[in-house]
C-alpha atoms as a PDB file:
ATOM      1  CA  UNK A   1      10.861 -11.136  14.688  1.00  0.00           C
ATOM      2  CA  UNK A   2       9.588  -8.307  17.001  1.00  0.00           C
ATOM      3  CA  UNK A   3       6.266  -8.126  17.289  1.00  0.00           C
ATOM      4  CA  UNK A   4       6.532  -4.753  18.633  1.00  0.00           C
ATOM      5  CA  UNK A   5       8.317  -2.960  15.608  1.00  0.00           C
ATOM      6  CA  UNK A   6       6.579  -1.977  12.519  1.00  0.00           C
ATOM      7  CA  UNK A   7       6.112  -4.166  10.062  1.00  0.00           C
ATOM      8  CA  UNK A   8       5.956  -3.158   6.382  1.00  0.00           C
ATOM      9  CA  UNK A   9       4.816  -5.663   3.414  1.00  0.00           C
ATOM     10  CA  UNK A  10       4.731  -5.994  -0.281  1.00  0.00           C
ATOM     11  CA  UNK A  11       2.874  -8.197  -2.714  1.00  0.00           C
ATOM     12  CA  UNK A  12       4.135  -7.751  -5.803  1.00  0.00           C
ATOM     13  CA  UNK A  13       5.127  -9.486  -9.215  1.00  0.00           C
ATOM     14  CA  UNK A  14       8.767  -7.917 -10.142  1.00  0.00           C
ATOM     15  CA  UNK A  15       8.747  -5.476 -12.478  1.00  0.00           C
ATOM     16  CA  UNK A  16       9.513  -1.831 -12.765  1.00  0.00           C
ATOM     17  CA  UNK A  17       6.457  -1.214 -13.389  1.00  0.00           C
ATOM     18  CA  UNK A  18       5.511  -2.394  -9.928  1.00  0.00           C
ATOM     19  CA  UNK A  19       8.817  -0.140  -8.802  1.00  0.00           C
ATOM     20  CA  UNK A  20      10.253  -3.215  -6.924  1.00  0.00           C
ATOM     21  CA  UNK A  21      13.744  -1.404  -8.169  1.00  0.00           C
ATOM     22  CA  UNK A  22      13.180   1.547  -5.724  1.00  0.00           C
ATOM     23  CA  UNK A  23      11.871  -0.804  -2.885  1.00  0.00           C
ATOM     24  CA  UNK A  24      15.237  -2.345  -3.467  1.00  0.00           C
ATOM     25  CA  UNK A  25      17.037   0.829  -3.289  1.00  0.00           C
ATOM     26  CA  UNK A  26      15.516   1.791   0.388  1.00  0.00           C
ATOM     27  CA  UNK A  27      16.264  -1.651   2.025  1.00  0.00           C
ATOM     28  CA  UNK A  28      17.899  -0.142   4.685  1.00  0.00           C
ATOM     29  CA  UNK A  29      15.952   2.269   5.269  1.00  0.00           C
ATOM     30  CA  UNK A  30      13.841  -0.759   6.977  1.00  0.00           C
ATOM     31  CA  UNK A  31      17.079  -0.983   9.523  1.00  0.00           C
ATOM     32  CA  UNK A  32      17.666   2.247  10.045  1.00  0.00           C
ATOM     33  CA  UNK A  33      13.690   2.401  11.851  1.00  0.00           C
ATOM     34  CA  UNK A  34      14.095  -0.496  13.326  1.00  0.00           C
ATOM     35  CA  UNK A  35      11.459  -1.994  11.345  1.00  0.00           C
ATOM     36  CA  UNK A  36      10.519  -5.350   9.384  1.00  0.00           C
ATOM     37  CA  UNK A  37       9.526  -5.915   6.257  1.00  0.00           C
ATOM     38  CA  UNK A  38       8.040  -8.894   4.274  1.00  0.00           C
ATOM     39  CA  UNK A  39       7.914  -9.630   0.727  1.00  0.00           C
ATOM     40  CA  UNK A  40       6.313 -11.803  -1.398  1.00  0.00           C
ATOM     41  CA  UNK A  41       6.646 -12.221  -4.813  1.00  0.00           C
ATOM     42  CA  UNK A  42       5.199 -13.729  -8.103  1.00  0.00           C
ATOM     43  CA  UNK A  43       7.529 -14.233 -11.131  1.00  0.00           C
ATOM     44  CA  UNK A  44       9.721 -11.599 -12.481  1.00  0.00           C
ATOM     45  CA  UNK A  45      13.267  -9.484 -12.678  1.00  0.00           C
ATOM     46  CA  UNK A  46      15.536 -12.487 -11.890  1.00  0.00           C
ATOM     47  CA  UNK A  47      18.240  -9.633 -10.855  1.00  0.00           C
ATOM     48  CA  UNK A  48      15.623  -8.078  -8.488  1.00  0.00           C
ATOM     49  CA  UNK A  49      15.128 -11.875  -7.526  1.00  0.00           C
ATOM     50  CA  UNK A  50      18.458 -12.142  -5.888  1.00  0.00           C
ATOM     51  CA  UNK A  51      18.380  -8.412  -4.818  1.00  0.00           C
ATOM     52  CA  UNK A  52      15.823  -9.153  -2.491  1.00  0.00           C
ATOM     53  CA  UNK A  53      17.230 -12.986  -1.166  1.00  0.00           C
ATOM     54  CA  UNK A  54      20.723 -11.169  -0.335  1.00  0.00           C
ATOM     55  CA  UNK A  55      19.070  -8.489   1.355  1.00  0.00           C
ATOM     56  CA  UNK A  56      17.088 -11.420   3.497  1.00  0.00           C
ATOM     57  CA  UNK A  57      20.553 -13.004   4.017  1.00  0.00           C
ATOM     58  CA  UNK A  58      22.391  -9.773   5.040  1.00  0.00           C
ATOM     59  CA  UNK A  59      19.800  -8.660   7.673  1.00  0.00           C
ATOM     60  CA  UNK A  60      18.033 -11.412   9.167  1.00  0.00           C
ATOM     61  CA  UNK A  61      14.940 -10.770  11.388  1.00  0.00           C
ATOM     62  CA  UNK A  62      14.499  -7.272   9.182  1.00  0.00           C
ATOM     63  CA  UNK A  63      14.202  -8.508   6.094  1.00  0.00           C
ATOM     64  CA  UNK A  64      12.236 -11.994   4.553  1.00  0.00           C
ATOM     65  CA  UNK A  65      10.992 -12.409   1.391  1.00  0.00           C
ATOM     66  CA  UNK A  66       9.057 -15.204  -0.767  1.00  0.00           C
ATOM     67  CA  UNK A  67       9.751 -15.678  -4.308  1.00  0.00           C
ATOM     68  CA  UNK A  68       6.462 -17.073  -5.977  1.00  0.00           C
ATOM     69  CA  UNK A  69       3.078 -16.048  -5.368  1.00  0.00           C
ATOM     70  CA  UNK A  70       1.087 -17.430  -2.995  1.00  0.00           C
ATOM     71  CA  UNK A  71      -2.132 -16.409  -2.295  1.00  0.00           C
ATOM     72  CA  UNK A  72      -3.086 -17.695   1.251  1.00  0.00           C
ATOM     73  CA  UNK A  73       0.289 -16.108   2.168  1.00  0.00           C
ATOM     74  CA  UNK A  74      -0.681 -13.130   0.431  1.00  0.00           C
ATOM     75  CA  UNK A  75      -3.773 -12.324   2.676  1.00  0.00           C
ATOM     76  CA  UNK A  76      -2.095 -13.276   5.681  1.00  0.00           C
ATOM     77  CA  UNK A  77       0.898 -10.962   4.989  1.00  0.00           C
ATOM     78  CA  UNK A  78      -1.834  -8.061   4.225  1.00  0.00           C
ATOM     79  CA  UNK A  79      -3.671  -9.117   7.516  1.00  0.00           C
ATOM     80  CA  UNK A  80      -0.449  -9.223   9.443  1.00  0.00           C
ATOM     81  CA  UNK A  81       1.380  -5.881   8.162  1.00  0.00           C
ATOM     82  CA  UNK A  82       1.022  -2.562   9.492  1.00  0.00           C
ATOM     83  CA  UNK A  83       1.675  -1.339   6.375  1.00  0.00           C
ATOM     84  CA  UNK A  84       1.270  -2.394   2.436  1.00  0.00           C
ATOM     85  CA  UNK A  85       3.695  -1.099   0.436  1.00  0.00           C
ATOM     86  CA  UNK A  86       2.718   0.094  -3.372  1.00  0.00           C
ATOM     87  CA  UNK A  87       5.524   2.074  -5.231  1.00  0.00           C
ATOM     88  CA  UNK A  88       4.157   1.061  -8.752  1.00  0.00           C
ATOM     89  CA  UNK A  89       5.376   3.845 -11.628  1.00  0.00           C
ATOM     90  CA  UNK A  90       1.871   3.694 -13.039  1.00  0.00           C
ATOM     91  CA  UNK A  91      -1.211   1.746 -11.749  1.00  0.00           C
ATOM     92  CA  UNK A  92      -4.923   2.149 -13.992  1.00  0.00           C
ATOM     93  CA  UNK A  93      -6.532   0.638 -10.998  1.00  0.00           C
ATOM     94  CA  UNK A  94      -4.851  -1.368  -8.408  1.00  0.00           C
ATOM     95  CA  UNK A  95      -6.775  -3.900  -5.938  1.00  0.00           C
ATOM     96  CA  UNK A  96      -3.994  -4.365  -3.729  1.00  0.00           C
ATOM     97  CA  UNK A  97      -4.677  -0.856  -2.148  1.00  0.00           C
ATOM     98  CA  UNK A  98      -8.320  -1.920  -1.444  1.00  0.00           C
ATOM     99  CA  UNK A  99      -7.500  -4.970   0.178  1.00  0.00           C
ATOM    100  CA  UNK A 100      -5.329  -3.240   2.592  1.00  0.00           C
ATOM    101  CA  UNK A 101      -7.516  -0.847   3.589  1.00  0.00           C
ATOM    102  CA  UNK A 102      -9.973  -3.725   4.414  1.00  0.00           C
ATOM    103  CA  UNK A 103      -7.425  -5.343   6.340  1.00  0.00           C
ATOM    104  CA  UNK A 104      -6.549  -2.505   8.512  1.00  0.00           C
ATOM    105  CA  UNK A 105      -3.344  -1.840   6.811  1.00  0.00           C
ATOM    106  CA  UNK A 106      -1.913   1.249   6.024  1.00  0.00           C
ATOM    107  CA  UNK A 107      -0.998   1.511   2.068  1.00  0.00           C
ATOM    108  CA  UNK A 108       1.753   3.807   1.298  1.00  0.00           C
ATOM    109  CA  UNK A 109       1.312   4.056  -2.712  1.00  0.00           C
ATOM    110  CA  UNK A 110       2.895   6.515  -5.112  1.00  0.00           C
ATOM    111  CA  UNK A 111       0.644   9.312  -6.329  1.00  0.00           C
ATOM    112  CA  UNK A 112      -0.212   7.503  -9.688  1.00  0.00           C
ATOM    113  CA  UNK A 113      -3.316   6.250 -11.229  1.00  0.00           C
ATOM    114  CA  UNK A 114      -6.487   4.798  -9.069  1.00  0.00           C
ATOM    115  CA  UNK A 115      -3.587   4.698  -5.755  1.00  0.00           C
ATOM    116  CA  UNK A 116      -3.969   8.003  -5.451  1.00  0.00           C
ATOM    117  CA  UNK A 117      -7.681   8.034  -6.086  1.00  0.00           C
ATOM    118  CA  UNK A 118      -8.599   5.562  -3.688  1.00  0.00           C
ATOM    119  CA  UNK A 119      -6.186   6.751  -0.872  1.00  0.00           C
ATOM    120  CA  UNK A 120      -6.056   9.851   1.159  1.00  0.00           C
ATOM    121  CA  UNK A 121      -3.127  10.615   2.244  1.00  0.00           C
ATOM    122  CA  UNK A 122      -2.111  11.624   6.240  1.00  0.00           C
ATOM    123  CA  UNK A 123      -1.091  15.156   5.768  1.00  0.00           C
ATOM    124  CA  UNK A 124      -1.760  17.485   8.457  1.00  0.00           C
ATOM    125  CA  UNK A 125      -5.454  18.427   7.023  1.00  0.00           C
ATOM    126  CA  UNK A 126      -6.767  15.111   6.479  1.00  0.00           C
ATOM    127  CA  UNK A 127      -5.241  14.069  10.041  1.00  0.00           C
ATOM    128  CA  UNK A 128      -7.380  17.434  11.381  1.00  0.00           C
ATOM    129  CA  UNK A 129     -10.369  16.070   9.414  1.00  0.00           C
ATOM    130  CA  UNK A 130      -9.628  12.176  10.485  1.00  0.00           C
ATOM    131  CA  UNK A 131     -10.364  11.126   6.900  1.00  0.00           C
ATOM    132  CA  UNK A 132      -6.650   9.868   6.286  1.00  0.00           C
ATOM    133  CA  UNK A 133      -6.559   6.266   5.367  1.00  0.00           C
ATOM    134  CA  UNK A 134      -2.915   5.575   4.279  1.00  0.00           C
ATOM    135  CA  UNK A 135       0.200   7.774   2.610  1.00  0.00           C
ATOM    136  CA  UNK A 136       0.915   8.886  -0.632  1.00  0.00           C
ATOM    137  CA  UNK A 137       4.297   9.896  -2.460  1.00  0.00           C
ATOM    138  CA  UNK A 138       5.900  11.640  -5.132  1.00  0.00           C
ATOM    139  CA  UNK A 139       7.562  11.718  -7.227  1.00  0.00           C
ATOM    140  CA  UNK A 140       7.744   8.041  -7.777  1.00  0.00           C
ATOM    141  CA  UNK A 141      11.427   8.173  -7.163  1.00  0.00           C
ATOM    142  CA  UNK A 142      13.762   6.239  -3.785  1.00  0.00           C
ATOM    143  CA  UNK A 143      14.063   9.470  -1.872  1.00  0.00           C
ATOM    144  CA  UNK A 144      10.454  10.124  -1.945  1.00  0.00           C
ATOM    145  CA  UNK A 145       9.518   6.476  -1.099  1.00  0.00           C
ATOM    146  CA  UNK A 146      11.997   6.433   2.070  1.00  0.00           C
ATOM    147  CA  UNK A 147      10.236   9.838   3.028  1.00  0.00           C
ATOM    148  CA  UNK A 148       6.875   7.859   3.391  1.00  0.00           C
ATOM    149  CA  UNK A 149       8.542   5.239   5.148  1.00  0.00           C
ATOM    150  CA  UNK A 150       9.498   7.559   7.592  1.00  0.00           C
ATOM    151  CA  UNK A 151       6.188   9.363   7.705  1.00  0.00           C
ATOM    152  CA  UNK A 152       4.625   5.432   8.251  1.00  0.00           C
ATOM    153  CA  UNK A 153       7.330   5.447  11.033  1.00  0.00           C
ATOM    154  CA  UNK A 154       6.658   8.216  13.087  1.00  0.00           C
ATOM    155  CA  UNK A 155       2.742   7.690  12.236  1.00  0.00           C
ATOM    156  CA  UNK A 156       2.997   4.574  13.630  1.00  0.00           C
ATOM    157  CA  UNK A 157       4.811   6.295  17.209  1.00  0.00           C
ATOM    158  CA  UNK A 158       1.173   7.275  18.098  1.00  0.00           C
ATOM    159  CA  UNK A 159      -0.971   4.771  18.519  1.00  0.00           C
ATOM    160  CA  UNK A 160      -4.395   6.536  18.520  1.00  0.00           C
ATOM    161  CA  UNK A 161      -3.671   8.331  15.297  1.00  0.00           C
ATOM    162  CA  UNK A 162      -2.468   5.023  13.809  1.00  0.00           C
ATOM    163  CA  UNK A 163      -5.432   3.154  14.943  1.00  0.00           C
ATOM    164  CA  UNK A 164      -7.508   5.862  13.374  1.00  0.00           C
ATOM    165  CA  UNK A 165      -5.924   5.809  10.196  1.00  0.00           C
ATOM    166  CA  UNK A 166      -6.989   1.842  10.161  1.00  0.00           C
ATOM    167  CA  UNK A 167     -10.588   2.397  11.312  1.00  0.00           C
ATOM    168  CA  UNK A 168     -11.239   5.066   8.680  1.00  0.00           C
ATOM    169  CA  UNK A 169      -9.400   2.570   6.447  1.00  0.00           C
ATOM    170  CA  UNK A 170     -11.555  -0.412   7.287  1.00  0.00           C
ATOM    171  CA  UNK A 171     -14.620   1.869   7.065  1.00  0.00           C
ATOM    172  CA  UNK A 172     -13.877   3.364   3.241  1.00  0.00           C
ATOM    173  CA  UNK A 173     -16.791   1.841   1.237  1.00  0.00           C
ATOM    174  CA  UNK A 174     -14.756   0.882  -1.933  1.00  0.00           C
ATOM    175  CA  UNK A 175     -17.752  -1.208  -3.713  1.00  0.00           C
ATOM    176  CA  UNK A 176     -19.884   0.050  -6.793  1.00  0.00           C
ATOM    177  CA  UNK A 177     -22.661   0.317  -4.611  1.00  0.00           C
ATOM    178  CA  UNK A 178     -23.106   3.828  -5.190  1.00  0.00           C
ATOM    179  CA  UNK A 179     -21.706   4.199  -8.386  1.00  0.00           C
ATOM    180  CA  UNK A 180     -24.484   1.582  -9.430  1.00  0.00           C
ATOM    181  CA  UNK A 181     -27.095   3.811  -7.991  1.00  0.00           C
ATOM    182  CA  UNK A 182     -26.179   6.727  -9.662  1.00  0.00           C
ATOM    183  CA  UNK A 183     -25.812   5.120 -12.975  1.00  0.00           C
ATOM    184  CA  UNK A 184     -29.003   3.672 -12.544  1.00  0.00           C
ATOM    185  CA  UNK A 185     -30.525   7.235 -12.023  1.00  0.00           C
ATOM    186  CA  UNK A 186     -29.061   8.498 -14.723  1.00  0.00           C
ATOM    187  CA  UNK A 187     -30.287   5.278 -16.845  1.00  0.00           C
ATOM    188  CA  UNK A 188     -33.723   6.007 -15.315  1.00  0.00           C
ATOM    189  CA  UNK A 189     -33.373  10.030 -16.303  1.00  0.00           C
ATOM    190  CA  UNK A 190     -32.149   8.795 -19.975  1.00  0.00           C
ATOM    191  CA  UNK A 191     -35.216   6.226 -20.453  1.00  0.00           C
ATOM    192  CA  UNK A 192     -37.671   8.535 -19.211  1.00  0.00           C
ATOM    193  CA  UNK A 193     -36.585  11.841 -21.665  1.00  0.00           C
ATOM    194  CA  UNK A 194     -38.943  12.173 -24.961  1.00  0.00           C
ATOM    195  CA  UNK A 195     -36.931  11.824 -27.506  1.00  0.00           C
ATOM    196  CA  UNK A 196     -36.149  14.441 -29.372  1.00  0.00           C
END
């Protein structure tokens, strides 16, 4: 390990959904920038099972992975990674996204579903603005997944712009707080119309 390079994570179950089959397809792309990356895994593809343990085996020190979930592993690979991986081909929600942000980790998600609701993504006006707080891709394809792992890559070459990307990250408010208040104004607006 180098604690120096960029480290990348995923926690994942296997599935396409989850788009652990385009991950696969970009595994060098992790030694090509010099990078790390760490997996962990719940149940799943048993093909993308082995994928992943020969890619461990081919490039040592780049590449680790954990089959089976874990989850005080799993919150100490999203408080250890610079960056959370989420290439899933459709996501309603997602919580994984949220929790990186809280830890300071950079998600890269595809532009699907609540990822691309809940993430703004480091182009050059919300870098201007400093509102950034991860990357997004499309299409949900390989090519455009190694393109954000390059963006991460040369994001993470300057420091302060990193850094900031995690402080705005940590700072996103992602609770119902005020969603609660404004459905409780419009509950008090409802109650308080005569009926008609």
């Amino acid at each position: 390990m180098k604690p120096e390079a960029l480290l990348f994570g995923v926690i994942s179950r296997l599935s396409s959904q989850k788009g652990l089959d385009l991950l696969f397809a970009v595994m060098s792309t992790f030694v090509a920038l010099g990078a790390q990356f760490a997996l962990l895994l719940g149940a799943g593809d048993h093909d993308l099972e082995h994928a992943f343990s020969s890619a461990q085996s081919r490039h040592p020190g780049h590449i680790s992975c954990v089959i089976g979930h874990d989850e005080t592993l799993a919150h100490l690979i999203q408080g250890g990674v610079d960056a959370l991986i989420i290439p899933s081909r459709f996501e309603p929600c997602g919580l994984t996204q949220l929790c990186a942000l809280r830890y300071g980790a950079l998600p890269i998600v595809a532009r699907v579903g609540g990822l691309v609701d809940t993430i703004i993504d480091a182009n050059e006006m919300a870098l201007a603005a400093r509102c950034a707080t991860g990357i997004q891709f499309a299409p949900v394809d390989a090519e455009a997944l190694k393109i954000a792992l390059q963006r991460a890559a040369e994001l993470f070459s300057d420091r302060s712009t990193w850094i900031r990307i995690q402080r705005n990250g940590m700072a996103t408010d992602v609770s119902w707080r005020k969603p609660a208040q404004r459905y409780a104004t419009l509950y008090r607006e409802l109650v308080s119309e005569p009926a008609t």
